[in-house]
C-alpha atoms as a PDB file:
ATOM      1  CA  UNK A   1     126.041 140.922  18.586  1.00  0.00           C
ATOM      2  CA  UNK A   2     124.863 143.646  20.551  1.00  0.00           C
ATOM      3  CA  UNK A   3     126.462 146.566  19.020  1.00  0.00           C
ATOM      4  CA  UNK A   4     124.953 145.025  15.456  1.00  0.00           C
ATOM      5  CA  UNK A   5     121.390 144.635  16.794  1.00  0.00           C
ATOM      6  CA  UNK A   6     121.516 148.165  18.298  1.00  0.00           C
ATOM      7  CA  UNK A   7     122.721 149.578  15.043  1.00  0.00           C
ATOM      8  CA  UNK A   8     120.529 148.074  13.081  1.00  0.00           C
ATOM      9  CA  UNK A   9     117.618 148.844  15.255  1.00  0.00           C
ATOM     10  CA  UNK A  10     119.111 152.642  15.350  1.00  0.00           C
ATOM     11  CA  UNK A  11     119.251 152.773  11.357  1.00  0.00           C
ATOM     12  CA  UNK A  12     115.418 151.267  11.062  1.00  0.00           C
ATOM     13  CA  UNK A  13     114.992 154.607  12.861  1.00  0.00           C
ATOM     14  CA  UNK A  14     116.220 156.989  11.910  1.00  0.00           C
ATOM     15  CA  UNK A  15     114.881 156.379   8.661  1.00  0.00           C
ATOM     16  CA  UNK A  16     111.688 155.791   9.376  1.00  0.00           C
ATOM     17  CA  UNK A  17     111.126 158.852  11.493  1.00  0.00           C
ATOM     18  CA  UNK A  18     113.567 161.414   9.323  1.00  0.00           C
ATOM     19  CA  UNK A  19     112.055 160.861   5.541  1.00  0.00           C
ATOM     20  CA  UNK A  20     110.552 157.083   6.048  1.00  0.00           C
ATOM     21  CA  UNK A  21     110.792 154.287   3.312  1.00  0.00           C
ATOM     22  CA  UNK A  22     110.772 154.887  -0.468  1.00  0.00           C
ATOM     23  CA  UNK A  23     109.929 152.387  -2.818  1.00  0.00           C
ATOM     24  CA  UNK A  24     111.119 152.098  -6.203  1.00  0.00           C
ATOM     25  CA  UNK A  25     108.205 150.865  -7.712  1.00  0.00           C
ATOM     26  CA  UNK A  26     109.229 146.898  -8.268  1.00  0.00           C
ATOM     27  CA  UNK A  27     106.845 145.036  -6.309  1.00  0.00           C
ATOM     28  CA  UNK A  28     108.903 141.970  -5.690  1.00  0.00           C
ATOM     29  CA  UNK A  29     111.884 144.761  -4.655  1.00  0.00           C
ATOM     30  CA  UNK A  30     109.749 146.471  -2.561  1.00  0.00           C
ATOM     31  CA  UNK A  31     108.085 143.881  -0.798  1.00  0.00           C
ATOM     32  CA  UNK A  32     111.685 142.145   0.236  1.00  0.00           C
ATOM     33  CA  UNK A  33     112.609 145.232   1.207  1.00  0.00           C
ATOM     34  CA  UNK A  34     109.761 145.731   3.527  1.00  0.00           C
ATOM     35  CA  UNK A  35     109.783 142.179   5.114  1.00  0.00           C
ATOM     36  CA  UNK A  36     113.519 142.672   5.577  1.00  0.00           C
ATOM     37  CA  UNK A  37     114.011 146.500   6.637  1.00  0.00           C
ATOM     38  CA  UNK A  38     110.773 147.479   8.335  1.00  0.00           C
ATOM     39  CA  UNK A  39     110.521 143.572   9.541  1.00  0.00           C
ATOM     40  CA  UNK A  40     113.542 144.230  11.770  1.00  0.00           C
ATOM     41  CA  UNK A  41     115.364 140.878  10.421  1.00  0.00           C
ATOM     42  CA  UNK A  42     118.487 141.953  11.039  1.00  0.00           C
ATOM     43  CA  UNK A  43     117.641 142.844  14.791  1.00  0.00           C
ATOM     44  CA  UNK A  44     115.606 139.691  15.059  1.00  0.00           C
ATOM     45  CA  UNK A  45     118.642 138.052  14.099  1.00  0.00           C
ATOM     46  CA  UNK A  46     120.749 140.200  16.100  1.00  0.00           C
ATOM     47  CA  UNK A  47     118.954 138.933  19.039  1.00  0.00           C
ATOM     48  CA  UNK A  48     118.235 135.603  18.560  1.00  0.00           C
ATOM     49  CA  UNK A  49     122.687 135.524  18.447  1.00  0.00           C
ATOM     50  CA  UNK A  50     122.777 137.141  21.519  1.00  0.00           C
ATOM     51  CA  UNK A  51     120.797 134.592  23.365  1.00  0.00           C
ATOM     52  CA  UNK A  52     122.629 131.658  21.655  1.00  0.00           C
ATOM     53  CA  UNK A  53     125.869 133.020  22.320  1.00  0.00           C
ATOM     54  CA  UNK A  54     124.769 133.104  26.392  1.00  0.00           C
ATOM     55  CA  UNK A  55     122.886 129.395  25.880  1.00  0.00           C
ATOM     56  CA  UNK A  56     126.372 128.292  24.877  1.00  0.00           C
ATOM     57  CA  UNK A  57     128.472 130.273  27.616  1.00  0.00           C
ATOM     58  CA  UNK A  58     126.116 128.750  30.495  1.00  0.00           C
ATOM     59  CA  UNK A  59     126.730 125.293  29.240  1.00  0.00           C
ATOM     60  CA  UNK A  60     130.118 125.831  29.026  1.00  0.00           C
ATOM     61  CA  UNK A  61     130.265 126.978  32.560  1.00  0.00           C
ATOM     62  CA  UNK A  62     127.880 124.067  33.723  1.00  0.00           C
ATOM     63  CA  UNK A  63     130.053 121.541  32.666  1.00  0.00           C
ATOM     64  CA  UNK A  64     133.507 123.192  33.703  1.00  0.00           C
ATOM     65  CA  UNK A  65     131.637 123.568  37.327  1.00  0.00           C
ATOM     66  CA  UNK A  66     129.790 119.743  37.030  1.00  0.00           C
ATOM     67  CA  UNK A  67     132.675 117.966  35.918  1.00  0.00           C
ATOM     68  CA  UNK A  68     136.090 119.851  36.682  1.00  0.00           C
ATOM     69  CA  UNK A  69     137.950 116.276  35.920  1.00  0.00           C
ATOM     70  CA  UNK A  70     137.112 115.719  32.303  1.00  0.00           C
ATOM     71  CA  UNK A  71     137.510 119.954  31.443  1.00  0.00           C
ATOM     72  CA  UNK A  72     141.141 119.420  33.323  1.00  0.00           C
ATOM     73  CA  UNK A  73     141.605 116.180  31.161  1.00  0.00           C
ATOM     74  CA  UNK A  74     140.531 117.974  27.876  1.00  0.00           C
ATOM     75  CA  UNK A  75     142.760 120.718  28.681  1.00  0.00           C
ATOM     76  CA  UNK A  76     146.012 118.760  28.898  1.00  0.00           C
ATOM     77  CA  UNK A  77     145.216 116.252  26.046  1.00  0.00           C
ATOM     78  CA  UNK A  78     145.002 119.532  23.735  1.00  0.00           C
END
């Protein structure tokens, strides 16, 4: 998730500061295009994944350190 939210965030830009945004005109278009692009969604996103992917790694950990017997037991029933 990192690589995608620091590509995305390096596209948004580089396009904004070479030639910036052109619209085509179609309000609905252009206004889904502006919430999404120069809204940063997909960083947003990007980031908000990164932080669930460590909230799920730290329980994970918690519970292999707070109870080692049922982790074993899940282990060897698998």
């Amino acid at each position: 998730m990192d690589l995608f939210t620091s590509a995305s965030t390096v596209i948004i830009y580089v396009a904004m500061l070479s030639r910036g945004f052109r619209y085509s005109g179609d309000q609905v278009a252009d206004n889904i295009f502006c919430v999404v692009v120069e809204g940063a969604v997909f960083t947003a996103a990007g980031v908000v994944a990164n932080k669930a992917g460590l909230v799920v790694i730290t329980l994970e950990r918690y519970f292999r350190i707070a109870h080692p017997g049922q982790s074993a037991q899940h282990l060897r029933s698998s």
